[in-house]
N, C-alpha and C. Protein backbone atom coordinates (compact mmCIF):
# COMPACT_ATOMS: atom_id res chain seq x y z
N UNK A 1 0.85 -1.17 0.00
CA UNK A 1 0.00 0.00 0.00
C UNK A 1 0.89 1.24 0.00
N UNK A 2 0.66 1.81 -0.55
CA UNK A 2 1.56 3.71 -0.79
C UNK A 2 0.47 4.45 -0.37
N UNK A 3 0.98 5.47 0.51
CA UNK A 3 0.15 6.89 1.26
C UNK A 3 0.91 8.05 0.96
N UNK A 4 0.67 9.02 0.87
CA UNK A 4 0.95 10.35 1.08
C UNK A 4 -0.05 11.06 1.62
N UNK A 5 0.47 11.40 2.85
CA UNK A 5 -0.90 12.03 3.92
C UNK A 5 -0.46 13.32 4.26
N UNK A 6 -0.16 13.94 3.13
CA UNK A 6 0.58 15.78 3.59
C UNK A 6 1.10 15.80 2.23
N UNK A 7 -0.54 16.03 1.05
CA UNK A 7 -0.06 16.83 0.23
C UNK A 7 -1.12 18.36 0.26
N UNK A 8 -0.54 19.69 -0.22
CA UNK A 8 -1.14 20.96 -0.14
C UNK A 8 -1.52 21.03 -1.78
N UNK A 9 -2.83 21.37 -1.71
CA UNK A 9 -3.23 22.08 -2.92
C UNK A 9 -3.59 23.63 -3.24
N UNK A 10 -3.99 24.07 -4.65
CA UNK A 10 -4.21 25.53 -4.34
C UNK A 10 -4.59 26.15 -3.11
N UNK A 11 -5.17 25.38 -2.57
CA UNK A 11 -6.36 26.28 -1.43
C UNK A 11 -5.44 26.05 -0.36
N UNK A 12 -4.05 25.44 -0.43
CA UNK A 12 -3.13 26.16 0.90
C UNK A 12 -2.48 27.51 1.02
N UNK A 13 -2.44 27.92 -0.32
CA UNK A 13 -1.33 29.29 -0.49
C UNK A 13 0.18 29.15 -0.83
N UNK A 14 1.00 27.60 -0.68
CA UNK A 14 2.37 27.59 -1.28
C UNK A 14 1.92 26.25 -1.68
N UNK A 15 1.12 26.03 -2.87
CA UNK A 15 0.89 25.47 -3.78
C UNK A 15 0.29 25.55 -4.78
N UNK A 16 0.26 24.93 -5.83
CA UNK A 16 -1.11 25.46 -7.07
C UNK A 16 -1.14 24.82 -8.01
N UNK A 17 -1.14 22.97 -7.62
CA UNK A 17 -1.45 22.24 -8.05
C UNK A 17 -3.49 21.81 -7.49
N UNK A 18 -4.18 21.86 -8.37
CA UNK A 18 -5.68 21.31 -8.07
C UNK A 18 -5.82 20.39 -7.23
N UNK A 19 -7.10 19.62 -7.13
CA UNK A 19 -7.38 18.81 -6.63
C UNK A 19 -7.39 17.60 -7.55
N UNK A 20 -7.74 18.11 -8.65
CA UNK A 20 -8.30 16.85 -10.00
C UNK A 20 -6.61 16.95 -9.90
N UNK A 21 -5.74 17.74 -10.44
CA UNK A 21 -4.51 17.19 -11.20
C UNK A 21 -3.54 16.47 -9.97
N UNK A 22 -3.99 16.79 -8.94
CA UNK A 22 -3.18 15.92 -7.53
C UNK A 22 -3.68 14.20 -7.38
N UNK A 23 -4.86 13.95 -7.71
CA UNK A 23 -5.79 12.82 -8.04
C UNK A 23 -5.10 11.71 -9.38
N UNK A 24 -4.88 13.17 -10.51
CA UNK A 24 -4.96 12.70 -11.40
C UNK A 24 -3.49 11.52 -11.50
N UNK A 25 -2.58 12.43 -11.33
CA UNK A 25 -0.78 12.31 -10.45
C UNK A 25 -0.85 11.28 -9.65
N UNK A 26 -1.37 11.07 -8.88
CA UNK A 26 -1.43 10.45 -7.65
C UNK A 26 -1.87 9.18 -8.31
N UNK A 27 -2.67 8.82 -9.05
CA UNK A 27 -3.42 7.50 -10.06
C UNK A 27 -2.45 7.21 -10.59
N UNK A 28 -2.04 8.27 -11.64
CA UNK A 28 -0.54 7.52 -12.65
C UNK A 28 0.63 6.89 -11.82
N UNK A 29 0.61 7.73 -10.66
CA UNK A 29 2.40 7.05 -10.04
C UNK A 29 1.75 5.98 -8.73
N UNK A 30 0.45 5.43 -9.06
CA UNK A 30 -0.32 4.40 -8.52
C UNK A 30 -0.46 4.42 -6.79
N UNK A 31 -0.37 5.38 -6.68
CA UNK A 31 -0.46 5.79 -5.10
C UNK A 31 -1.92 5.39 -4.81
N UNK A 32 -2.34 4.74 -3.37
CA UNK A 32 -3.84 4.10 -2.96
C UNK A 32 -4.05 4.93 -2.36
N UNK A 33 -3.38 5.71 -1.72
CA UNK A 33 -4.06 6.50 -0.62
C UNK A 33 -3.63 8.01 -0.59
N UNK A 34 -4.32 8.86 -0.53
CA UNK A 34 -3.90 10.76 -0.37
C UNK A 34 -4.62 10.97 0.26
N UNK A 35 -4.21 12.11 0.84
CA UNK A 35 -4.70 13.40 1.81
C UNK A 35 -3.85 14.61 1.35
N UNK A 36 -5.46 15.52 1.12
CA UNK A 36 -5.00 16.83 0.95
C UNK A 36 -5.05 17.69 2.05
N UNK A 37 -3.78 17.95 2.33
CA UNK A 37 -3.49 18.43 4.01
C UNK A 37 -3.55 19.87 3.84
N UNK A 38 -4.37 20.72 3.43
CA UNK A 38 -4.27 22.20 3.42
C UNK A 38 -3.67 22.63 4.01
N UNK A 39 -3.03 24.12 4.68
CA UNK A 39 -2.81 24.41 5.45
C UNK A 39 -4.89 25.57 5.54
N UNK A 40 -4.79 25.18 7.41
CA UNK A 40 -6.12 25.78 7.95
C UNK A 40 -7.88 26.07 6.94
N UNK A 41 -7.62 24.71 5.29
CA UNK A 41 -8.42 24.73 5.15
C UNK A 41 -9.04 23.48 4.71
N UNK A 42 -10.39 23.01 4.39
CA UNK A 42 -10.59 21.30 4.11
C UNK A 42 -11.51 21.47 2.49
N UNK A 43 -11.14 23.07 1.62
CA UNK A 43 -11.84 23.07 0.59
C UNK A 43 -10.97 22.09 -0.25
N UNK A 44 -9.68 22.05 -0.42
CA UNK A 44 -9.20 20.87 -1.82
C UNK A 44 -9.73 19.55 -1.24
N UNK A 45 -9.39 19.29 0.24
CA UNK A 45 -9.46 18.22 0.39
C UNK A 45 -11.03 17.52 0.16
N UNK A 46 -11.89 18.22 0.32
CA UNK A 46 -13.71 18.22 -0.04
C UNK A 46 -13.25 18.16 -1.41
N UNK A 47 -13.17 18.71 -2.12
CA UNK A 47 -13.29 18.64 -3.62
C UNK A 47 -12.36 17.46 -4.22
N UNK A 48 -11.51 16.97 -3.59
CA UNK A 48 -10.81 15.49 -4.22
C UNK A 48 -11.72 14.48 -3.46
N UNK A 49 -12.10 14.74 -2.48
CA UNK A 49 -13.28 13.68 -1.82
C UNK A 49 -13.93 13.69 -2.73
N UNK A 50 -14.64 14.41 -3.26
CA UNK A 50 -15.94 14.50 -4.29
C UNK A 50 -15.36 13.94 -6.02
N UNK A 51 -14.41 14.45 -6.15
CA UNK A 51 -13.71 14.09 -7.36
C UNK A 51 -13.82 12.62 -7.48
N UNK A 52 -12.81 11.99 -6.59
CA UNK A 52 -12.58 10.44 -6.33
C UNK A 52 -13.97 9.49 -6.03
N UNK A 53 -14.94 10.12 -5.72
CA UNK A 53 -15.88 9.19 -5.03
C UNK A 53 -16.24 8.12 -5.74
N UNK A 54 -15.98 7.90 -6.79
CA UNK A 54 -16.40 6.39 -7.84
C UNK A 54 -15.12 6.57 -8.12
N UNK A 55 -14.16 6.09 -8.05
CA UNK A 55 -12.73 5.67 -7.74
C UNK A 55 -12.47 4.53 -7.06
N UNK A 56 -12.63 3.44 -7.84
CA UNK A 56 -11.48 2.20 -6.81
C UNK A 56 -10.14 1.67 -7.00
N UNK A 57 -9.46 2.97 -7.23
CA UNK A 57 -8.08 2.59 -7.51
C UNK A 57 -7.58 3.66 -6.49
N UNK A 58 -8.18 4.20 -5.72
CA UNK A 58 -7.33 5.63 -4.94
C UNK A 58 -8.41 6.01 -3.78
N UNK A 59 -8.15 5.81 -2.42
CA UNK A 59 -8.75 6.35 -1.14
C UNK A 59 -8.16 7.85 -1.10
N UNK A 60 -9.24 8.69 -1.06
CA UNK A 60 -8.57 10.07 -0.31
C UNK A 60 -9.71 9.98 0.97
N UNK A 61 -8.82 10.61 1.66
CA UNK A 61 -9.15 10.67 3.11
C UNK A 61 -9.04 12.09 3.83
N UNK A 62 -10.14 12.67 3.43
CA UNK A 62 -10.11 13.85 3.96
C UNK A 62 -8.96 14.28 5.39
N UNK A 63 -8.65 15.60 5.16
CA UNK A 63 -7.49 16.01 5.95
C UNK A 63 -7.35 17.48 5.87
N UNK A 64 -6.46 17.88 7.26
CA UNK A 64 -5.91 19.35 7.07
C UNK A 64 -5.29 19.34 7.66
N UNK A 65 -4.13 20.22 7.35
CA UNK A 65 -3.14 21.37 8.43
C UNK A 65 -3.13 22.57 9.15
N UNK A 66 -3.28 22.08 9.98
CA UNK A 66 -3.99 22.81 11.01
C UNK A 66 -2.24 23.91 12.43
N UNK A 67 -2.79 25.34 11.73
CA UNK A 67 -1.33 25.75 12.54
C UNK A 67 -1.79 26.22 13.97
N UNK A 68 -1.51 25.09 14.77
CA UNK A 68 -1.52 25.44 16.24
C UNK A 68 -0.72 26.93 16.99
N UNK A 69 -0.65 27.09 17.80
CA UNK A 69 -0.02 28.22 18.62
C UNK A 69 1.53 27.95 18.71
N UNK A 70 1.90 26.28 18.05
CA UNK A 70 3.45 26.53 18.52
C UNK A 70 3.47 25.78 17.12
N UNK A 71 3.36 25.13 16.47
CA UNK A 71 3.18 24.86 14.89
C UNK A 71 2.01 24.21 14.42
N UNK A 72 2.67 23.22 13.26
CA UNK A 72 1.79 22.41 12.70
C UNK A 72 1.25 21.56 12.85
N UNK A 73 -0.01 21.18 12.81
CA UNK A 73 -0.40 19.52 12.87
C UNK A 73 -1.58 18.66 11.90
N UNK A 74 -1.29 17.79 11.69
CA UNK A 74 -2.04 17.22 10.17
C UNK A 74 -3.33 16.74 10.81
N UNK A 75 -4.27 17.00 10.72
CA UNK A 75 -5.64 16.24 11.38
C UNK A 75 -6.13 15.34 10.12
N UNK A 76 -5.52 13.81 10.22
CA UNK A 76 -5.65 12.76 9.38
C UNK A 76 -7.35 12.36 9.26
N UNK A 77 -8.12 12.37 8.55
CA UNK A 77 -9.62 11.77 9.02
C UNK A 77 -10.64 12.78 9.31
N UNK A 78 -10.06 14.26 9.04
CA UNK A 78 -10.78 15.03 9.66
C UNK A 78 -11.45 15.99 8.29
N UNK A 79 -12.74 15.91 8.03
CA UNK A 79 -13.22 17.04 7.51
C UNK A 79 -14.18 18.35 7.91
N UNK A 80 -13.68 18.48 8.95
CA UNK A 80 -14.17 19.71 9.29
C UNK A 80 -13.14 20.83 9.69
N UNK A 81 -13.24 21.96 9.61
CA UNK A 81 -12.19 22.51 10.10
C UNK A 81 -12.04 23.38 11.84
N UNK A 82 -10.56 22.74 11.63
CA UNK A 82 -10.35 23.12 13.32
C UNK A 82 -9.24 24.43 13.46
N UNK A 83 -9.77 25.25 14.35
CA UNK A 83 -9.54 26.68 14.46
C UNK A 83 -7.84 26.76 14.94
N UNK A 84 -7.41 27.67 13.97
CA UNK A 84 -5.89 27.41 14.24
C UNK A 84 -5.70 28.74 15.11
N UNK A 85 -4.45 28.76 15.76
CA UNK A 85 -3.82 29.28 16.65
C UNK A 85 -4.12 28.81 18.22
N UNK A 86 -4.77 27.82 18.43
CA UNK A 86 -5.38 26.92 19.79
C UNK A 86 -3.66 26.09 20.00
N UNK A 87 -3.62 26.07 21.49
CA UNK A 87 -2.33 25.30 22.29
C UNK A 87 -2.21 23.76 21.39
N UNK A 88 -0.95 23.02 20.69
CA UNK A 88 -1.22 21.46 20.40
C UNK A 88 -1.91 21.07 20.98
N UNK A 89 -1.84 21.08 22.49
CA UNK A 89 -2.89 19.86 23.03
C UNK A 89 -4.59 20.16 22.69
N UNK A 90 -4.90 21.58 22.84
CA UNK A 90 -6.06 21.44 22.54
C UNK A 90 -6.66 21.24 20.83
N UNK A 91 -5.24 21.96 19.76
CA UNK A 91 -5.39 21.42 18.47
C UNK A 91 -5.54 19.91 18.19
N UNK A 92 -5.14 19.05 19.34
CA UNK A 92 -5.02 17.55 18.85
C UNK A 92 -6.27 16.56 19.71
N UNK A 93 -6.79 17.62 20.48
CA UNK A 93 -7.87 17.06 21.42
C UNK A 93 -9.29 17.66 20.27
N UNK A 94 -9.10 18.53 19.71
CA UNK A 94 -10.14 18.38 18.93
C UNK A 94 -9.97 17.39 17.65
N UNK A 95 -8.69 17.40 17.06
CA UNK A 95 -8.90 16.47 16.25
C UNK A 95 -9.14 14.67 16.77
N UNK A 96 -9.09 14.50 17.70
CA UNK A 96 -9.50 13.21 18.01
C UNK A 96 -10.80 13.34 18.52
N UNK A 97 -11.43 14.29 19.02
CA UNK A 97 -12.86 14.78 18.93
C UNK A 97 -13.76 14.30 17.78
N UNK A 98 -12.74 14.56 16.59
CA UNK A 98 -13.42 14.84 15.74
C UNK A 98 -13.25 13.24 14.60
N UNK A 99 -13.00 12.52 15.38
CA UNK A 99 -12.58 10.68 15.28
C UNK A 99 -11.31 10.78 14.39
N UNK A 100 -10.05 12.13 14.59
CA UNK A 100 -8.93 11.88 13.70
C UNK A 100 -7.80 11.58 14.12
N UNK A 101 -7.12 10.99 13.60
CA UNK A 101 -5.56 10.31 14.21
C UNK A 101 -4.80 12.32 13.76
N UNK A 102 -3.91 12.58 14.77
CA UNK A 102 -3.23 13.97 14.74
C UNK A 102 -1.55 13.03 14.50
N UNK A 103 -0.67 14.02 13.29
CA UNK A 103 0.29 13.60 12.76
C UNK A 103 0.92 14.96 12.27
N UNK A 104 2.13 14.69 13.19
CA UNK A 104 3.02 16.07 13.23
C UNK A 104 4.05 16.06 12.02
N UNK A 105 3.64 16.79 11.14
CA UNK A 105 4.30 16.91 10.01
C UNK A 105 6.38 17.84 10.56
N UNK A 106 6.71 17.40 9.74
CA UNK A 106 8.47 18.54 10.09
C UNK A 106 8.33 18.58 10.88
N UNK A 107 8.25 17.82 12.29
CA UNK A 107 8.56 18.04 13.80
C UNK A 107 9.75 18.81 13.56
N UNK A 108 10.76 18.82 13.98
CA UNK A 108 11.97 19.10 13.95
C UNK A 108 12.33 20.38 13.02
N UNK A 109 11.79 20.66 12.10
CA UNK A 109 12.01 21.77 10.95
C UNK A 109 11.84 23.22 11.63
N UNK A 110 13.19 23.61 11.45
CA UNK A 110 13.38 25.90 12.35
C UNK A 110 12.49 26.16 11.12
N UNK A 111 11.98 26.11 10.16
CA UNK A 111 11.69 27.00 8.77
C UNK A 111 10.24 26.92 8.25
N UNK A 112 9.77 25.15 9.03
CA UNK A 112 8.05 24.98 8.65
C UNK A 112 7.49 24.78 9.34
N UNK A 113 7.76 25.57 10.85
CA UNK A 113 6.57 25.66 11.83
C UNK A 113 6.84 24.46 12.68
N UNK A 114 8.08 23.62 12.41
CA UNK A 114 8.09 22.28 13.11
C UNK A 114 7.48 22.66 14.63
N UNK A 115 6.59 21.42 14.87
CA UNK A 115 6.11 21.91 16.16
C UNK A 115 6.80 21.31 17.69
N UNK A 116 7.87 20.83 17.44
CA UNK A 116 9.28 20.43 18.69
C UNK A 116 10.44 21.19 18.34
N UNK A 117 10.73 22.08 17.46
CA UNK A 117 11.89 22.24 17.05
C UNK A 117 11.82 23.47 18.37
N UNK A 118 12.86 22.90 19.08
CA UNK A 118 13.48 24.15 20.44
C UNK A 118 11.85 24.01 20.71
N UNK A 119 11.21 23.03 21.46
CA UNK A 119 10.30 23.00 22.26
C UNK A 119 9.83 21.85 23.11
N UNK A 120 10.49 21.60 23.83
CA UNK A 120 10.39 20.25 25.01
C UNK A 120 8.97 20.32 25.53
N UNK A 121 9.09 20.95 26.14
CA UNK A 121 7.46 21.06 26.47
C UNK A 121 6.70 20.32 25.98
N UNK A 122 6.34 21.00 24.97
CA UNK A 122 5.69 20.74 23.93
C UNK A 122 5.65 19.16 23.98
N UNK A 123 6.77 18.68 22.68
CA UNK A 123 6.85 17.09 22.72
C UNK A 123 6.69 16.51 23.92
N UNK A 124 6.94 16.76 25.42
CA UNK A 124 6.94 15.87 26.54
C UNK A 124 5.09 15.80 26.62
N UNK A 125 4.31 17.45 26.41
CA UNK A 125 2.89 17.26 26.74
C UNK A 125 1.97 16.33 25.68
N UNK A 126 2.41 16.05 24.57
CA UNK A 126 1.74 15.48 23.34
C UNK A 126 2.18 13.82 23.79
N UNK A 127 3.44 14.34 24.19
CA UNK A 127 3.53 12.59 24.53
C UNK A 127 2.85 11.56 25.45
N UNK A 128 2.27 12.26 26.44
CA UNK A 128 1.74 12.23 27.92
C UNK A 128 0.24 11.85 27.11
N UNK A 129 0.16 12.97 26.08
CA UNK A 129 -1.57 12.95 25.74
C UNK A 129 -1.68 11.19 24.78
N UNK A 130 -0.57 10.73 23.73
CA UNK A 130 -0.48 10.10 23.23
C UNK A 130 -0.25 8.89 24.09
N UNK A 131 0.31 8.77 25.08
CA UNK A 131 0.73 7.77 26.13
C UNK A 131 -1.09 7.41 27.34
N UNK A 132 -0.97 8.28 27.34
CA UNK A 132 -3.05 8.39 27.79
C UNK A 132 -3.59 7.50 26.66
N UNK A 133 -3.96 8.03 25.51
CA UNK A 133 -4.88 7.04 24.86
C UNK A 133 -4.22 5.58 24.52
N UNK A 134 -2.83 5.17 24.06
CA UNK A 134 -2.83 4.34 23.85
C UNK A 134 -2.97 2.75 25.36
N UNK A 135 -3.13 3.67 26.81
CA UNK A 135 -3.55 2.50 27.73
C UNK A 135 -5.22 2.70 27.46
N UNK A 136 -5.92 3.51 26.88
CA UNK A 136 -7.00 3.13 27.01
C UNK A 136 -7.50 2.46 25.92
């Protein structure tokens, strides 16, 4: 199985590839699975949902990027949109609210919002939250 779960289309702002021609791409180089990870919006990703829907060669799975108060975070599963500039924990407590697995794109990256880069905190509180659900 092949995924790419953090691609941006027009409707992020540093992209301007469609939804159809990301679909279309994504079919030829036989990829099963995409997500169009906007940044703070779920219009491409709705419109390749809708595109694909009689498609059985390619799952898209609605998604966004969502910029928390200390960076980024991918809300995998999620089509609704969740209000950016909120603390990670509460950016990732709504996306599991919202039945989505949360997936930290460039952790580590000074240049794309990585959301640990020079932030302990941070990673120690997500870990605590991630260490919580997986005993339950």
């Amino acid at each position: 199985m092949k995924l790419d779960p953090h691609i941006h289309s027009c409707y992020s702002g540093d992209a301007r590839s469609s939804p159809k021609s990301i679909i279309d791409q994504a079919r030829k180089i036989k990829l099963d699975i995409i997500a169009i990870s906007d940044h703070d919006t779920i219009k491409g990703s709705k419109i390749a949902s809708e595109i694909s829907k009689n498609f059985d060669d390619i799952l898209v799975v609605p998604s966004i990027e969502i910029t928390s108060s200390e960076g980024h975070i991918l809300g995998f599963g999620v089509d609704t949109v969740i209000e950016k500039g909120l603390s990670p924990e509460e950016t990732v407590e709504k996306i599991h609210d919202e039945g989505g697995i949360a997936i930290i794109p460039h952790p580590f990256s000074s240049y794309r919002s990585g959301l640990f880069f020079k932030n302990e905190k941070t990673f120690k509180s997500l870990m605590g939250i991630i260490n919580l659900i997986m005993v339950q």
